[in-house]
PDB file of N, CA and C in Angstrom:
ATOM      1  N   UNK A   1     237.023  83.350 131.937  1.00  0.00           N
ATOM      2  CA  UNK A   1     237.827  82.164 131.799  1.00  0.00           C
ATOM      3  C   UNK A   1     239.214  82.599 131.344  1.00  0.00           C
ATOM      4  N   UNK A   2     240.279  82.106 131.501  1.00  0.00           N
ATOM      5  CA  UNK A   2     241.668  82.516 131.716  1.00  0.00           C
ATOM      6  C   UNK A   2     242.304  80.968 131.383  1.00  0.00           C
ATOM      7  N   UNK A   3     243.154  81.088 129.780  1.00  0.00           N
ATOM      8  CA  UNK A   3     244.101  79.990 130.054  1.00  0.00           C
ATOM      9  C   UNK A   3     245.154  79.629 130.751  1.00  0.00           C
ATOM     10  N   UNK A   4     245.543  78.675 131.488  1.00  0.00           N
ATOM     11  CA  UNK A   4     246.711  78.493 132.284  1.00  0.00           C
ATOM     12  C   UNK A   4     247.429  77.096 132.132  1.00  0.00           C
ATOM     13  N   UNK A   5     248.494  77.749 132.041  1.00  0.00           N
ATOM     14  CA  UNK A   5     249.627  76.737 131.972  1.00  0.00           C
ATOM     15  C   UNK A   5     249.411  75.883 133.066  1.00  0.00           C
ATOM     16  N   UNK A   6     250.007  74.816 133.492  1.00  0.00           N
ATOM     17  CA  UNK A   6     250.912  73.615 134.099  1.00  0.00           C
ATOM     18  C   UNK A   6     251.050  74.248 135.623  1.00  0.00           C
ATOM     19  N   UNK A   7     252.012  74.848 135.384  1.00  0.00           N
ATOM     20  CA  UNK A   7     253.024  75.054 136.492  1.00  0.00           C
ATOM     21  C   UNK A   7     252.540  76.902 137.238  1.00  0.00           C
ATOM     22  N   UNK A   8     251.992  77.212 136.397  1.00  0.00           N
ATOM     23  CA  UNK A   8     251.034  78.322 136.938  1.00  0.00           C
ATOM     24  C   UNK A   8     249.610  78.571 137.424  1.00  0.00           C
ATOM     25  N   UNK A   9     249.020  77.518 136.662  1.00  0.00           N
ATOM     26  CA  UNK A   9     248.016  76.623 137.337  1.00  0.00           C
ATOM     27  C   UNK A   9     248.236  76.451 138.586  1.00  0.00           C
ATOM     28  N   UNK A  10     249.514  75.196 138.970  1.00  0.00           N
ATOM     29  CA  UNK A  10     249.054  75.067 140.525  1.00  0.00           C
ATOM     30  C   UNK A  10     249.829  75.608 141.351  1.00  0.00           C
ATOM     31  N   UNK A  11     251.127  76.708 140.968  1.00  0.00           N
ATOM     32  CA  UNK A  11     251.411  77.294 141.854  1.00  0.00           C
ATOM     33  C   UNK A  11     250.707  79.393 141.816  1.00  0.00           C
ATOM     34  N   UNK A  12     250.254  79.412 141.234  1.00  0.00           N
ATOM     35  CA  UNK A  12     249.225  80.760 141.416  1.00  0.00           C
ATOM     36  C   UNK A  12     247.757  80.099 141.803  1.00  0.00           C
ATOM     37  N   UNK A  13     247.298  79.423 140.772  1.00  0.00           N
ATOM     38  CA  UNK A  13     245.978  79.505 140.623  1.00  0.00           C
ATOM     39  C   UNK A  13     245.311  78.834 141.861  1.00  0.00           C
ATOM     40  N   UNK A  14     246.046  77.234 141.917  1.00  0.00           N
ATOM     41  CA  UNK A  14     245.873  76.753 143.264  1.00  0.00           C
ATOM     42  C   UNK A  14     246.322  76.816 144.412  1.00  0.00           C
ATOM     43  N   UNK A  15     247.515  77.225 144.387  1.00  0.00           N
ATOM     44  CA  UNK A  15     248.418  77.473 145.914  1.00  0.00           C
ATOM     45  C   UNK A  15     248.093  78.983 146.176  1.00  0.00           C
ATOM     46  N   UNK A  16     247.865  80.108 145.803  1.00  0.00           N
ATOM     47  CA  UNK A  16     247.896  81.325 145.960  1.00  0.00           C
ATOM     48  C   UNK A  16     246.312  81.666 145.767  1.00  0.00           C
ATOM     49  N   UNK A  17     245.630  80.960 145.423  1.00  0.00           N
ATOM     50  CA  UNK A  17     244.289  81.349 144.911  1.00  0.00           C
ATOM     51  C   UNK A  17     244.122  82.813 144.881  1.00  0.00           C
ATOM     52  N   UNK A  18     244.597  82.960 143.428  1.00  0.00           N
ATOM     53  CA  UNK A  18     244.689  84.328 142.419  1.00  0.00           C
ATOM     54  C   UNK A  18     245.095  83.809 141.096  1.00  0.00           C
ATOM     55  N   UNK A  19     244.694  84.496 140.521  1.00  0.00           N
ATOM     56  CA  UNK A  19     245.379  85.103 139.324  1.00  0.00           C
ATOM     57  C   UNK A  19     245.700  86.541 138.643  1.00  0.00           C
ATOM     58  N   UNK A  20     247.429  86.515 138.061  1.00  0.00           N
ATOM     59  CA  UNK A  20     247.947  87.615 137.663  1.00  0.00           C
ATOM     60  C   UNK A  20     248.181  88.005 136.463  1.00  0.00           C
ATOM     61  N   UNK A  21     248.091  89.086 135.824  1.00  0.00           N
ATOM     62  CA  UNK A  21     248.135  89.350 134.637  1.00  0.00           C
ATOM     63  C   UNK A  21     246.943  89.455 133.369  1.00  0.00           C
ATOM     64  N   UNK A  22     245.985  89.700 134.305  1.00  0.00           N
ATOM     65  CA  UNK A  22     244.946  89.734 133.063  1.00  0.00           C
ATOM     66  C   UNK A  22     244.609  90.583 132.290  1.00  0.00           C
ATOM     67  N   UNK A  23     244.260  90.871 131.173  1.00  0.00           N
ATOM     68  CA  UNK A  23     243.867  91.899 130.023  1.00  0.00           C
ATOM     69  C   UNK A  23     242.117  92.137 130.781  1.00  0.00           C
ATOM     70  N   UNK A  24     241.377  92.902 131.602  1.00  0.00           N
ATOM     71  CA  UNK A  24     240.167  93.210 131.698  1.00  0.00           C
ATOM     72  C   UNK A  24     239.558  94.146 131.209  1.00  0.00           C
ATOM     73  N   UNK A  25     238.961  94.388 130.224  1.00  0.00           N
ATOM     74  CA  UNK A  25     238.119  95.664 129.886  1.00  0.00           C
ATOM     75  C   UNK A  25     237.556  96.226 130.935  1.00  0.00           C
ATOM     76  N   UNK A  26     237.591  97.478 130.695  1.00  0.00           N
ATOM     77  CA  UNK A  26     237.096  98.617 131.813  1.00  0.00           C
ATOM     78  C   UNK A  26     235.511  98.459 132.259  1.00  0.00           C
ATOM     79  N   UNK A  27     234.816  98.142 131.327  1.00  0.00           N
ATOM     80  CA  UNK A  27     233.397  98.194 131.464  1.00  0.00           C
ATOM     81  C   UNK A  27     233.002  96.936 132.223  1.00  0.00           C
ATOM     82  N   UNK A  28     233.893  95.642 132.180  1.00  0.00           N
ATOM     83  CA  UNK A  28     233.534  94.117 132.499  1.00  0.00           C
ATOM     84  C   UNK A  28     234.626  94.075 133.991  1.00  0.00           C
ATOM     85  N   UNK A  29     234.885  94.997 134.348  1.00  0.00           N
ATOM     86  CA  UNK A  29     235.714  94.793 135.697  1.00  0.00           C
ATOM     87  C   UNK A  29     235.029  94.732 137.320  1.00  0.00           C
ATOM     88  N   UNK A  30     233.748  95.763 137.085  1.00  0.00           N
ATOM     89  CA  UNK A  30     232.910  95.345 138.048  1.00  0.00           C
ATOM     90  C   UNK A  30     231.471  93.738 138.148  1.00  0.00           C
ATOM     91  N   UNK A  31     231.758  93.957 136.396  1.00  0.00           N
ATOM     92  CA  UNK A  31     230.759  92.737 136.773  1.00  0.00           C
ATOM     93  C   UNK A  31     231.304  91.253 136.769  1.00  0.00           C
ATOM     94  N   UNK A  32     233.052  91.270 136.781  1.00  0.00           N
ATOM     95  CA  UNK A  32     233.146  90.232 137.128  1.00  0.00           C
ATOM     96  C   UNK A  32     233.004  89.385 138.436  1.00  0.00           C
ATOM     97  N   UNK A  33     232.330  88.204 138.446  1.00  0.00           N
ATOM     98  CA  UNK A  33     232.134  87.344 139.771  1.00  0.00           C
ATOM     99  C   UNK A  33     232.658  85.746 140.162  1.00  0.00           C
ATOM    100  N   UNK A  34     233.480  85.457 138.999  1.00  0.00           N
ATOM    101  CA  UNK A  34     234.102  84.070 138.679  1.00  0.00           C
ATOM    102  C   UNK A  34     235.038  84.086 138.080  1.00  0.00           C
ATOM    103  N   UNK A  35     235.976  83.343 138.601  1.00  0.00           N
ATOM    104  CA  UNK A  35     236.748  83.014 137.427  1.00  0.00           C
ATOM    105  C   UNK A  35     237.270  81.661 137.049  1.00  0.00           C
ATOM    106  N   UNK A  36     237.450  81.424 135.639  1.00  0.00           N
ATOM    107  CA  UNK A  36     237.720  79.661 135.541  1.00  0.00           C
ATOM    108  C   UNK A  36     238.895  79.203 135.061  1.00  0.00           C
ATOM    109  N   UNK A  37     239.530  78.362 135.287  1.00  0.00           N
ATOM    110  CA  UNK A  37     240.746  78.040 134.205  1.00  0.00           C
ATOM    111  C   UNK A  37     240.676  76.931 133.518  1.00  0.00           C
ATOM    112  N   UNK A  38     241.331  77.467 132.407  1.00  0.00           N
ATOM    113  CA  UNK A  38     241.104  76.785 130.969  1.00  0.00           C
ATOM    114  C   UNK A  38     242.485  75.976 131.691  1.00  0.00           C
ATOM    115  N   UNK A  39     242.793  74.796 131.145  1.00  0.00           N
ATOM    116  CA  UNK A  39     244.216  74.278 131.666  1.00  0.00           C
ATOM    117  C   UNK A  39     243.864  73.725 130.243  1.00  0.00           C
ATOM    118  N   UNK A  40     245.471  74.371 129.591  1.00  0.00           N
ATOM    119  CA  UNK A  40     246.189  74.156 128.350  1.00  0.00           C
ATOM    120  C   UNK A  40     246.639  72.803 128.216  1.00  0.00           C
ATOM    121  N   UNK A  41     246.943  72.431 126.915  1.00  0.00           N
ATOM    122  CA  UNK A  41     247.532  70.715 126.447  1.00  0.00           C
ATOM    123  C   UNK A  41     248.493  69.828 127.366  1.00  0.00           C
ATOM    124  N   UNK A  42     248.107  69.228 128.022  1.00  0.00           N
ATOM    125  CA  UNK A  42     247.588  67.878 127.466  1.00  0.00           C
ATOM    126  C   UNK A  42     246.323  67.486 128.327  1.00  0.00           C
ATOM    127  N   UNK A  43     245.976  68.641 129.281  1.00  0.00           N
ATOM    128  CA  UNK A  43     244.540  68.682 129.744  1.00  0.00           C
ATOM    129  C   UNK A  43     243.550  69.422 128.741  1.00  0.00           C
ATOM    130  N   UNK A  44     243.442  70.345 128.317  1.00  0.00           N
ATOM    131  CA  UNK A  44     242.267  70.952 127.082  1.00  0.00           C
ATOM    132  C   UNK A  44     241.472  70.913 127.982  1.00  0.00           C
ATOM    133  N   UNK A  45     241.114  71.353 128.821  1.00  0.00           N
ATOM    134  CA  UNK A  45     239.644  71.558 129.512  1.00  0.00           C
ATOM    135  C   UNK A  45     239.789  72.900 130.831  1.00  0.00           C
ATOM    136  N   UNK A  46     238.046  73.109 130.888  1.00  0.00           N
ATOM    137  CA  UNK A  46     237.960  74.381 132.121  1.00  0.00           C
ATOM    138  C   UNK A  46     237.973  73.004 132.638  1.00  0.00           C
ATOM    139  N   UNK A  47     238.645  73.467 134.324  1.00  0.00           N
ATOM    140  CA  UNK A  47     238.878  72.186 135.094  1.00  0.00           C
ATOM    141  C   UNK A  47     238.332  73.017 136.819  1.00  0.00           C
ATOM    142  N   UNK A  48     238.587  74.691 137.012  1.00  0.00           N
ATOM    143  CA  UNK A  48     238.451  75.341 138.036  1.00  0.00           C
ATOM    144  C   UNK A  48     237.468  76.438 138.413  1.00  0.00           C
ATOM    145  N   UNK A  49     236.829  76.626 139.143  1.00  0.00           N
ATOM    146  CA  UNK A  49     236.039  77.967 139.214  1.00  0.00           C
ATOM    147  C   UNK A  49     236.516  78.252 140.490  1.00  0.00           C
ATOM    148  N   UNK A  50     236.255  79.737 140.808  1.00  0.00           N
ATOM    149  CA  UNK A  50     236.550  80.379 142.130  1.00  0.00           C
ATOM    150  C   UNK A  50     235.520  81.865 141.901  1.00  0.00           C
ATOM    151  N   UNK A  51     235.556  81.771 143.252  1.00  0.00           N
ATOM    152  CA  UNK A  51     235.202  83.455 143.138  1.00  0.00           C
ATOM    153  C   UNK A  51     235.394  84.359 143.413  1.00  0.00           C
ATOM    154  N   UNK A  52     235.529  85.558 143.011  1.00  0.00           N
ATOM    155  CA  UNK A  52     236.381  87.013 143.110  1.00  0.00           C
ATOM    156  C   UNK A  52     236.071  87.754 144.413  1.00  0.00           C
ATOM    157  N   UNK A  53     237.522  87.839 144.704  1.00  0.00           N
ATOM    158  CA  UNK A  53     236.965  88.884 145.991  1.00  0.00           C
ATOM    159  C   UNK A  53     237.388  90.217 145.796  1.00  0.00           C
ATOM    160  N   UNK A  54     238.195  90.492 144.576  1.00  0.00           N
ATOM    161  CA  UNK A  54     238.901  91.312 144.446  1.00  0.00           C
ATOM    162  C   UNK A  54     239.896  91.518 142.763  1.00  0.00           C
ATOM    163  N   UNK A  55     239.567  92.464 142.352  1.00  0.00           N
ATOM    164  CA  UNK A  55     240.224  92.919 141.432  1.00  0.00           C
ATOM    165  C   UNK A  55     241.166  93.841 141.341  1.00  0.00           C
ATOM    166  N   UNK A  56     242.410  94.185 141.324  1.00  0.00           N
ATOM    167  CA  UNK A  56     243.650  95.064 141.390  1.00  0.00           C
ATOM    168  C   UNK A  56     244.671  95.208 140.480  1.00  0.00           C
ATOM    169  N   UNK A  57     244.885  96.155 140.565  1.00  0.00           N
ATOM    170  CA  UNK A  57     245.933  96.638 139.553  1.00  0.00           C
ATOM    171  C   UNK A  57     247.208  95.786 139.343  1.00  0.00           C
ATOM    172  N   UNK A  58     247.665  95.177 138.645  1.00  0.00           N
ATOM    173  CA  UNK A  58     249.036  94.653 138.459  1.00  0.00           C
ATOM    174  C   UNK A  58     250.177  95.214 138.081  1.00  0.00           C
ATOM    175  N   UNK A  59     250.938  95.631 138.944  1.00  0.00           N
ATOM    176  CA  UNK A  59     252.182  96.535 138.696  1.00  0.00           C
ATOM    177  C   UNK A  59     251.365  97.347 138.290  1.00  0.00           C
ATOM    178  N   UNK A  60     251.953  98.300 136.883  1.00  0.00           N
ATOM    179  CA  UNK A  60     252.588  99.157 136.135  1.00  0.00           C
ATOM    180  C   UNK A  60     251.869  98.808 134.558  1.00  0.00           C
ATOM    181  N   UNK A  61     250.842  97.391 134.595  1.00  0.00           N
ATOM    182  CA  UNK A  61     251.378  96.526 133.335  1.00  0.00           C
ATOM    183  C   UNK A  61     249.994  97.348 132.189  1.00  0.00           C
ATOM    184  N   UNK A  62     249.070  97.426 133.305  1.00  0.00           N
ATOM    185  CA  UNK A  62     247.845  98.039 132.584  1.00  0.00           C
ATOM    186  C   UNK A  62     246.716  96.624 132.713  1.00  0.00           C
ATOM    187  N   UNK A  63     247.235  95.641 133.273  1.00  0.00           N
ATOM    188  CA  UNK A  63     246.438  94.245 133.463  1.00  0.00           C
ATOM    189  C   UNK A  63     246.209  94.043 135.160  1.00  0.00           C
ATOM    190  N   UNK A  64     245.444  93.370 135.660  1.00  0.00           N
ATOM    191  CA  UNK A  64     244.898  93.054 136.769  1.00  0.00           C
ATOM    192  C   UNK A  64     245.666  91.592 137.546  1.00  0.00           C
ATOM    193  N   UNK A  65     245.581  92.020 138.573  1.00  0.00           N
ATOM    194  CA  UNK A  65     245.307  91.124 139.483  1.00  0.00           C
ATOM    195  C   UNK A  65     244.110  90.317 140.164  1.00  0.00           C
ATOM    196  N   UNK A  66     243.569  89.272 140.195  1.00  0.00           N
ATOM    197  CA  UNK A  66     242.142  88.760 140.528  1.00  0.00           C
ATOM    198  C   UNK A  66     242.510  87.771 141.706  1.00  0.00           C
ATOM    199  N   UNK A  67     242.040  88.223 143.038  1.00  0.00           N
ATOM    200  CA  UNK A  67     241.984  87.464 143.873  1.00  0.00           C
ATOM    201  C   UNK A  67     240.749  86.408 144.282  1.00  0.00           C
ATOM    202  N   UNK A  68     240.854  85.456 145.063  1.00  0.00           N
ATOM    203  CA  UNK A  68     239.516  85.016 145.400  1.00  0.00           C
ATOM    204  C   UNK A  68     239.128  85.087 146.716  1.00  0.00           C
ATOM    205  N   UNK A  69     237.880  84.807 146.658  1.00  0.00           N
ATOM    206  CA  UNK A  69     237.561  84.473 148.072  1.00  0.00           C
ATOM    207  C   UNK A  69     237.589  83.486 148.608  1.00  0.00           C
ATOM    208  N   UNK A  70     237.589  82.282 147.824  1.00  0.00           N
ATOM    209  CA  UNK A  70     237.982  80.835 148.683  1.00  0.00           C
ATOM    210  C   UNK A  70     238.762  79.936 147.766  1.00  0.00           C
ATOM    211  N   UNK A  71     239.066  78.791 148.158  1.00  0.00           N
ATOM    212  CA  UNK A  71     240.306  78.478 146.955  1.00  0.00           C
ATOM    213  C   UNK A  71     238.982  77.923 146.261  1.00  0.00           C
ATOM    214  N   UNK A  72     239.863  77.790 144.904  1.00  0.00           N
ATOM    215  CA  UNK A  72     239.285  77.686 143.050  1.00  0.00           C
ATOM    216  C   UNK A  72     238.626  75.758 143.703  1.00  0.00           C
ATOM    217  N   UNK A  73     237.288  75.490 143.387  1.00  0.00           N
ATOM    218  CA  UNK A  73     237.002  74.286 143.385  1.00  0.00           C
ATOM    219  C   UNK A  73     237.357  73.312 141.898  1.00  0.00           C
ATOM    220  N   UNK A  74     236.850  72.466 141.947  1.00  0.00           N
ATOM    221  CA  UNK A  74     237.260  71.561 140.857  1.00  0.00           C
ATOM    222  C   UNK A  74     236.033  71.215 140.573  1.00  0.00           C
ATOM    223  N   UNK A  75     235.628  71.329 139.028  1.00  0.00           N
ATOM    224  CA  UNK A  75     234.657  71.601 138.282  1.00  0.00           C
ATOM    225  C   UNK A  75     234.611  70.264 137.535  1.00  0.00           C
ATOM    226  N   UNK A  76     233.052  69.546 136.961  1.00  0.00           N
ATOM    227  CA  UNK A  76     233.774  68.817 136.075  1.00  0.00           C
ATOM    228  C   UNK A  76     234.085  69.280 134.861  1.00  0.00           C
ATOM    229  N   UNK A  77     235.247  68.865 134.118  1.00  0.00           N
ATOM    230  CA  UNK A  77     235.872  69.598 133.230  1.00  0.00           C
ATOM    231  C   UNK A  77     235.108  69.446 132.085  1.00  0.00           C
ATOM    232  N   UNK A  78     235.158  70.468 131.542  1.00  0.00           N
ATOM    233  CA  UNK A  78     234.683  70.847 130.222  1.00  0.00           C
ATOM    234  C   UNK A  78     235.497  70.982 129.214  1.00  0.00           C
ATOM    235  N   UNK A  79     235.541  70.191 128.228  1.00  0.00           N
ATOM    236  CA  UNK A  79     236.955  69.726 127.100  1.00  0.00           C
ATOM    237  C   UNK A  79     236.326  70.722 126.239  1.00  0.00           C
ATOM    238  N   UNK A  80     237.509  70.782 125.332  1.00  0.00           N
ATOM    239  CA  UNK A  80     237.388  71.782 123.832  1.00  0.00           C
ATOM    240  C   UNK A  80     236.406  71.579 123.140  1.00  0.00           C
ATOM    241  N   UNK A  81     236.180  70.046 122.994  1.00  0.00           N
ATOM    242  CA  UNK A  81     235.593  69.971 121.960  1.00  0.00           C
ATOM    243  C   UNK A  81     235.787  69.535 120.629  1.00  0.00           C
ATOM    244  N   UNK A  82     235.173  69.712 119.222  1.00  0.00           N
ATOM    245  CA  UNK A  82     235.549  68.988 118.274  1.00  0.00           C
ATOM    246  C   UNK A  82     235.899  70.083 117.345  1.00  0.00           C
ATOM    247  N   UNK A  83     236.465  71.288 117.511  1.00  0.00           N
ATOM    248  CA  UNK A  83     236.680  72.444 116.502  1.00  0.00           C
ATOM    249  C   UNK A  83     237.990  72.788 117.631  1.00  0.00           C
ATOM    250  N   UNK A  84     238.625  73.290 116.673  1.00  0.00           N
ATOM    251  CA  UNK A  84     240.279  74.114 117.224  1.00  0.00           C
ATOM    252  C   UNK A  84     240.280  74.986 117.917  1.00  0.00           C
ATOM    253  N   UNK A  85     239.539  75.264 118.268  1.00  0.00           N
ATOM    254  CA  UNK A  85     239.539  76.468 119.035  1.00  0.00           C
ATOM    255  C   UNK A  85     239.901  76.466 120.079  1.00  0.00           C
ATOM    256  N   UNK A  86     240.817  77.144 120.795  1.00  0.00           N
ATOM    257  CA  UNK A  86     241.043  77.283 121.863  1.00  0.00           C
ATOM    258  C   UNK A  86     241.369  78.758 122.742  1.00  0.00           C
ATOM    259  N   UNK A  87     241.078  79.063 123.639  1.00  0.00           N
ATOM    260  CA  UNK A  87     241.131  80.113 124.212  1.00  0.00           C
ATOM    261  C   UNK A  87     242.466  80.823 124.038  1.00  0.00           C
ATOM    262  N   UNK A  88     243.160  81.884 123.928  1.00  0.00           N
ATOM    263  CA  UNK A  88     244.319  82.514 123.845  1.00  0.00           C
ATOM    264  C   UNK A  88     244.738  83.418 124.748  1.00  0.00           C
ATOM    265  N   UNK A  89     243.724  83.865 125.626  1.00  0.00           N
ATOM    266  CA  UNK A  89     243.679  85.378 125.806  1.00  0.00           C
ATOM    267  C   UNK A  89     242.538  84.923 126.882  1.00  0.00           C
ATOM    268  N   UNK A  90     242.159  85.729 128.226  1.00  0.00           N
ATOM    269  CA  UNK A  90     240.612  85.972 128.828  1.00  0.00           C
ATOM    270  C   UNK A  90     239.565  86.046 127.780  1.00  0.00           C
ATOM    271  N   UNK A  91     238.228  85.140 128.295  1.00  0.00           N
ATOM    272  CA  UNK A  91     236.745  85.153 127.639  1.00  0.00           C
ATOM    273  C   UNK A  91     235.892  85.430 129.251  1.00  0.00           C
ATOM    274  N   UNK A  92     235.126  85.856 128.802  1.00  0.00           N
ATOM    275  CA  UNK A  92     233.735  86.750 129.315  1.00  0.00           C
ATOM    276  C   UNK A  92     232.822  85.395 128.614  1.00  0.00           C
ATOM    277  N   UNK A  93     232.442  84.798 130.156  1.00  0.00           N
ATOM    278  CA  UNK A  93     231.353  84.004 129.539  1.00  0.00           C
ATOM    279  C   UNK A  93     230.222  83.696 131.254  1.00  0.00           C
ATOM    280  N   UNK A  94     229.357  83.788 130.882  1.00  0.00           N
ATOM    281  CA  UNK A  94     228.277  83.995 132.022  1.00  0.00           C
ATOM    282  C   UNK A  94     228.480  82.505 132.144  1.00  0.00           C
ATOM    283  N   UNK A  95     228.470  82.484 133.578  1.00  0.00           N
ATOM    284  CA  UNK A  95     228.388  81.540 134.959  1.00  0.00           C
ATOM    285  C   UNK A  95     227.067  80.382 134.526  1.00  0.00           C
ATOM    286  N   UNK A  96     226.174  80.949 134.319  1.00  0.00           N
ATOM    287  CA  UNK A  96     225.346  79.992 133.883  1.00  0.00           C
ATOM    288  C   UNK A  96     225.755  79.359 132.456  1.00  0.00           C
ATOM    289  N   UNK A  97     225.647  79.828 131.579  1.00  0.00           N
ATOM    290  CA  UNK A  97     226.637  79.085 131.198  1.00  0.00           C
ATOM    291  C   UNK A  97     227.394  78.210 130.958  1.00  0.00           C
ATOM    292  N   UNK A  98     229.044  78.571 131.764  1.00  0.00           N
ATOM    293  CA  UNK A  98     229.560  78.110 131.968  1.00  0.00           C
ATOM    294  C   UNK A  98     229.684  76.470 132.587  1.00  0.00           C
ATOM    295  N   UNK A  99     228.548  76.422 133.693  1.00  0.00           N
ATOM    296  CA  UNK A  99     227.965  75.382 134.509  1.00  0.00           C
ATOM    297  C   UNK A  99     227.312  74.171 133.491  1.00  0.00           C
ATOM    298  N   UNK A 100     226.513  75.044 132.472  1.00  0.00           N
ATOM    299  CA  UNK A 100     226.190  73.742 131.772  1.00  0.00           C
ATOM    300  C   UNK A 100     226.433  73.839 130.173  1.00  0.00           C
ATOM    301  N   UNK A 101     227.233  74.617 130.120  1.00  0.00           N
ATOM    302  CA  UNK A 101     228.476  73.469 129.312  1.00  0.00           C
ATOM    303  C   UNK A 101     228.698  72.640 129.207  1.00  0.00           C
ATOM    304  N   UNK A 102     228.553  71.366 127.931  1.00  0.00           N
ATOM    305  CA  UNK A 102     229.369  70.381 127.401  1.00  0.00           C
ATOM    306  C   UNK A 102     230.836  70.687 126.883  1.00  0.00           C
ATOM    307  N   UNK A 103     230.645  71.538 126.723  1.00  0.00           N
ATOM    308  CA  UNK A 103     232.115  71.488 125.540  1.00  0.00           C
ATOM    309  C   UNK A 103     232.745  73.371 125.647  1.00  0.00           C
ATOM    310  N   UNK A 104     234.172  73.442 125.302  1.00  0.00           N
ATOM    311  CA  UNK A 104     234.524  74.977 124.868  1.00  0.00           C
ATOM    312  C   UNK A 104     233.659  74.995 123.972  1.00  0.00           C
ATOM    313  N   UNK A 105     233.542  74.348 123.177  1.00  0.00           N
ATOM    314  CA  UNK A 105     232.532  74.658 121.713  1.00  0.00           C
ATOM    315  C   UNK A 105     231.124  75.809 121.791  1.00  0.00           C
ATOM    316  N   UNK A 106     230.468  75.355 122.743  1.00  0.00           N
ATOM    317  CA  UNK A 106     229.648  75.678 123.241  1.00  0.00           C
ATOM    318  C   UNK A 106     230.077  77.375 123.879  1.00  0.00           C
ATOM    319  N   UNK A 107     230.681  77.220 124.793  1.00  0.00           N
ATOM    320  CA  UNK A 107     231.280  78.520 125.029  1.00  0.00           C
ATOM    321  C   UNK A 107     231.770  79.334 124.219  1.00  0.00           C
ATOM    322  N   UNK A 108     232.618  79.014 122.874  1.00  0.00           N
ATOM    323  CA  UNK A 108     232.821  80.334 122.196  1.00  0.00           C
ATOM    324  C   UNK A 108     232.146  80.433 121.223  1.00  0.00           C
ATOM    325  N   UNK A 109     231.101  79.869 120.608  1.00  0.00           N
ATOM    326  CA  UNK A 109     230.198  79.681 119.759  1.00  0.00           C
ATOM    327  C   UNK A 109     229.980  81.158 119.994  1.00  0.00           C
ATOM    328  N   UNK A 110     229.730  81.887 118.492  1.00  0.00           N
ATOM    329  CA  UNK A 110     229.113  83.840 118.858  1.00  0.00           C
ATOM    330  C   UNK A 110     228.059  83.559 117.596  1.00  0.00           C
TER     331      UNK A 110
END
């Protein structure tokens, strides 16, 4: 899951179906198979899933590029929740999961 702005949201995430710039750990790069976006205030919710066709180097930066294989569908959204938390950074959270989710709450609960 990957937070996204507004305006990067729908011109990467939805018009380009990709996303750029991600922090991926080395060990979690092959087993990624989804990816979701968190869409930041004044939405607060995962709102997208897609799936990976491809992972690549971004520039120079030491972060990835994540392509998909078909454009990102529309999920029903899954709000924050009733604790502050909010994503900052990429989360690693299994697909199942993800799917039945009520809440972020639920998702970053450790």
């Amino acid at each position: 899951m990957v937070p996204a702005r507004e305006d990067g949201f729908q011109s990467v995430f939805i018009s380009q179906n990709q996303w750029y710039s991600i922090r991926i750990g080395a060990a979690m790069k092959e087993r990624i198979k989804y990816i979701a976006a968190y869409q930041v205030a004044p939405v607060s919710a995962i709102t997208h899933l897609a799936e990976v066709d491809s992972i690549l180097p971004y520039l120079n930066t030491g972060k990835y590029l994540v392509k998909f294989k078909y454009p990102a569908k529309q999920i029903r959204p899954i709000p924050v929740g009733s604790s502050s938390k909010k994503p900052q950074g990429p989360i690693y959270v299994k697909h199942d999961k993800l799917i039945t989710a009520n809440s972020l709450d639920e998702l970053l609960a450790y």
